[in-house]
C-alpha atoms as a PDB file:
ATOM      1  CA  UNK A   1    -115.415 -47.452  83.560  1.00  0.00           C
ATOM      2  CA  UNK A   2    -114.597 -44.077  84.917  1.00  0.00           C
ATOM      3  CA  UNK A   3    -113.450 -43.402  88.277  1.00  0.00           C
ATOM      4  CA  UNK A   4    -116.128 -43.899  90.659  1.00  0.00           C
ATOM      5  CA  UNK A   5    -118.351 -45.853  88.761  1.00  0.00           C
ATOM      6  CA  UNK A   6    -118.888 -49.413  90.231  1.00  0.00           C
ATOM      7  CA  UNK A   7    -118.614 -52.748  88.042  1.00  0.00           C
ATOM      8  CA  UNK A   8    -122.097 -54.924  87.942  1.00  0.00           C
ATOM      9  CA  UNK A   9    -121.321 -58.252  89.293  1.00  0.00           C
ATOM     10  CA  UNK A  10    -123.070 -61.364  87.338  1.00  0.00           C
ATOM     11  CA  UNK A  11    -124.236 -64.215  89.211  1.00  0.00           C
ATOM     12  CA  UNK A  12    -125.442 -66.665  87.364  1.00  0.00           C
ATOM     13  CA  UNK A  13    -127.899 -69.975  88.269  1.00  0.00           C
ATOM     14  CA  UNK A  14    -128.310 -73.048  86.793  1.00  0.00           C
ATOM     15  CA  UNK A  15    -130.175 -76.519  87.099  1.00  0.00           C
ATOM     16  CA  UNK A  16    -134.258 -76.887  88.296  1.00  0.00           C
ATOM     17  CA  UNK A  17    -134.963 -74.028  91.125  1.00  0.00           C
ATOM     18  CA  UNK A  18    -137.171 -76.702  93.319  1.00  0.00           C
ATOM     19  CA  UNK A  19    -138.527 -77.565  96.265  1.00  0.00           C
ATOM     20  CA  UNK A  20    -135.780 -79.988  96.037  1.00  0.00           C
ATOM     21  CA  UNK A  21    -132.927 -77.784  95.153  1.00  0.00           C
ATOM     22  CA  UNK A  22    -133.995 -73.961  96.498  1.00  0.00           C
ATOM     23  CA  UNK A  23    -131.810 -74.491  99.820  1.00  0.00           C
ATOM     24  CA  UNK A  24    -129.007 -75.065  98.493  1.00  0.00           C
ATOM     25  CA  UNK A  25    -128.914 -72.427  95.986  1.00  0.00           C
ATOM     26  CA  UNK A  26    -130.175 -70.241  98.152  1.00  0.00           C
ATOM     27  CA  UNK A  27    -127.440 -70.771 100.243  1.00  0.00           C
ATOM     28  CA  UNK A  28    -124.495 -70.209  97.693  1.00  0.00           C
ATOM     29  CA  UNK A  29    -126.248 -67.104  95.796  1.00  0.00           C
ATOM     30  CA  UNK A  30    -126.418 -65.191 100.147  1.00  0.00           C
ATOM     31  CA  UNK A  31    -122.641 -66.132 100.242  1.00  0.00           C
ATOM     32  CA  UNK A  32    -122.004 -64.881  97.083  1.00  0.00           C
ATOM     33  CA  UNK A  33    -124.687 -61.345  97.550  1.00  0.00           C
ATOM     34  CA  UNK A  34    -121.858 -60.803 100.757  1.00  0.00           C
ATOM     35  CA  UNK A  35    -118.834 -60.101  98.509  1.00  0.00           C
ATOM     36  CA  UNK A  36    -120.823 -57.696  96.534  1.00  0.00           C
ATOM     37  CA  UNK A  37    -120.795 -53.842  96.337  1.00  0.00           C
ATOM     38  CA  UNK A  38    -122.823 -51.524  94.291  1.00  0.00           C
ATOM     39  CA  UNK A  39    -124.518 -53.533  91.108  1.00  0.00           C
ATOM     40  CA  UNK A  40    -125.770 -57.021  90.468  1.00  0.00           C
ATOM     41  CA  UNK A  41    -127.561 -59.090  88.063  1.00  0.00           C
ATOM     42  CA  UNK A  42    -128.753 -62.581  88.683  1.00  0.00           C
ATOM     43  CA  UNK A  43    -129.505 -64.706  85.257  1.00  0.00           C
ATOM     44  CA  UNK A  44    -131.663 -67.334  85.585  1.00  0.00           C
ATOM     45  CA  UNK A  45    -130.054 -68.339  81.679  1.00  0.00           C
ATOM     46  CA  UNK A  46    -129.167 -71.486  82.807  1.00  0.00           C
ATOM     47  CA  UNK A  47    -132.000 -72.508  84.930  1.00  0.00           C
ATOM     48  CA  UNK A  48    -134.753 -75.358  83.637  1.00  0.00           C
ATOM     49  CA  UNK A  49    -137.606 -75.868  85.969  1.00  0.00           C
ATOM     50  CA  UNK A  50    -139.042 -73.902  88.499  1.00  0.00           C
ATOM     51  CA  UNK A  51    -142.154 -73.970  91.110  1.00  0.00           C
ATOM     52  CA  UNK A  52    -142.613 -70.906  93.066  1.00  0.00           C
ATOM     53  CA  UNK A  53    -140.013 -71.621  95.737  1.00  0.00           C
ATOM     54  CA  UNK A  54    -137.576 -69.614  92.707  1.00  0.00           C
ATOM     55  CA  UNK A  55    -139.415 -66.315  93.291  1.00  0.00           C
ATOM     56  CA  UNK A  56    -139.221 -66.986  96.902  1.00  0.00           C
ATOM     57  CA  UNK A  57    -135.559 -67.126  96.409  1.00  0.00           C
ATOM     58  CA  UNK A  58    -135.897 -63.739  94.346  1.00  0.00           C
ATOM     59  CA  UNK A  59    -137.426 -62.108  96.978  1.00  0.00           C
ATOM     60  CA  UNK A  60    -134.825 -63.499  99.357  1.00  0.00           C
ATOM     61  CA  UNK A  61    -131.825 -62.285  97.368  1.00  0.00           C
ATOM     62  CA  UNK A  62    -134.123 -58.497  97.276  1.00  0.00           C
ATOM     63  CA  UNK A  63    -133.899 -58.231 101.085  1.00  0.00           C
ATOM     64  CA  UNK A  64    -130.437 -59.150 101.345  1.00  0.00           C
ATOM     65  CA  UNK A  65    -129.020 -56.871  98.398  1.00  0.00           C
ATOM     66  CA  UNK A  66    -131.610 -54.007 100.040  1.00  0.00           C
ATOM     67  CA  UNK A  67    -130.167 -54.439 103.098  1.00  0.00           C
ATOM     68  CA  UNK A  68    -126.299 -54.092 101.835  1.00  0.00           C
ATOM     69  CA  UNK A  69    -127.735 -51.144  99.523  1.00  0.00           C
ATOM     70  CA  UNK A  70    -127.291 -53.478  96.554  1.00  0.00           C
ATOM     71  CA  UNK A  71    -128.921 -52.820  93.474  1.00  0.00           C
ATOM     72  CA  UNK A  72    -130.351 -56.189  92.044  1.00  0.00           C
ATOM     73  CA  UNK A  73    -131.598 -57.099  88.807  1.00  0.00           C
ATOM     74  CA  UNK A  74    -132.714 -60.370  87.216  1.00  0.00           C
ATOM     75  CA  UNK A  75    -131.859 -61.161  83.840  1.00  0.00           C
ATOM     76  CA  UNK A  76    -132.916 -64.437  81.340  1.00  0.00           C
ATOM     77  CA  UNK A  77    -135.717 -64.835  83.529  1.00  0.00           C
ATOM     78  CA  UNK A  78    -137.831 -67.539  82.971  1.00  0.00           C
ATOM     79  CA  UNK A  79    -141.412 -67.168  81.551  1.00  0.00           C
ATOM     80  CA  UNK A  80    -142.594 -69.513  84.216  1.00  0.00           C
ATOM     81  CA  UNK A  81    -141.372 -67.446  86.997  1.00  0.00           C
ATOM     82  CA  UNK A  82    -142.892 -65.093  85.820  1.00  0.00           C
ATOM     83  CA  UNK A  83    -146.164 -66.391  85.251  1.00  0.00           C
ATOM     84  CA  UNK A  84    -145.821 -67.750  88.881  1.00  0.00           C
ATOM     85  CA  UNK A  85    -145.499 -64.186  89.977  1.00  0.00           C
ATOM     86  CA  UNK A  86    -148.370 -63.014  88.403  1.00  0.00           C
ATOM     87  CA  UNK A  87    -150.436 -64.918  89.946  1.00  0.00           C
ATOM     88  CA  UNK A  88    -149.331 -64.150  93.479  1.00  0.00           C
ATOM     89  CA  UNK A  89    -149.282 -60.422  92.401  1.00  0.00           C
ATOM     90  CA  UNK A  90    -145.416 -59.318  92.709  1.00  0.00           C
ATOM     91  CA  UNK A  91    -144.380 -58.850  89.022  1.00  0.00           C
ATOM     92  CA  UNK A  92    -143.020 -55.462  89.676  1.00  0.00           C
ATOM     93  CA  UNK A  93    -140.461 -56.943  92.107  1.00  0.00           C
ATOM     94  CA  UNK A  94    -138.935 -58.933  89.208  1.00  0.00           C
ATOM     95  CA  UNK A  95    -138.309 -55.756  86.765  1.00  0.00           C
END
């Protein structure tokens, strides 16, 4: 990495990305956002189920890396998710 350049920072999720569960992760993936500076990916690898309270955590973690002038990607993103935002018309804030 030459001088300058800033590491990306991997945060990963796991479990179902519920209803059930979105507080709580949303919670712990803000805190974490904080610490970082410069690049980040999020990979959704290690998640199982979601409804579309996961893109509304997507779109959460977008304001809060846009407003720390973050650059945020998604990575291993799950084909549901996906499909979810389709629907609702905001693919292009998941690429």
């Amino acid at each position: 990495m030459s001088k300058g350049e800033e590491a990306t920072v991997d945060l990963t999720l796991t479990g179902d990305v519920l209803f059930s569960t979105v507080v709580q992760k949303r919670n712990q993936l803000l805190k974490e956002l904080k610490n970082v500076t410069g690049k980040c990916r999020i990979d959704f690898a290690g998640v199982g189920r979601v409804d579309s309270s996961a893109l509304s955590l997507w779109l959460c973690c977008l304001r809060c890396a846009e407003t720390r002038s973050v650059s945020l990607e998604v990575i291993n993103l799950p084909q549901d998710l996906l499909s979810i935002a389709k629907v609702v018309g905001v693919e292009e804030q998941l690429h």
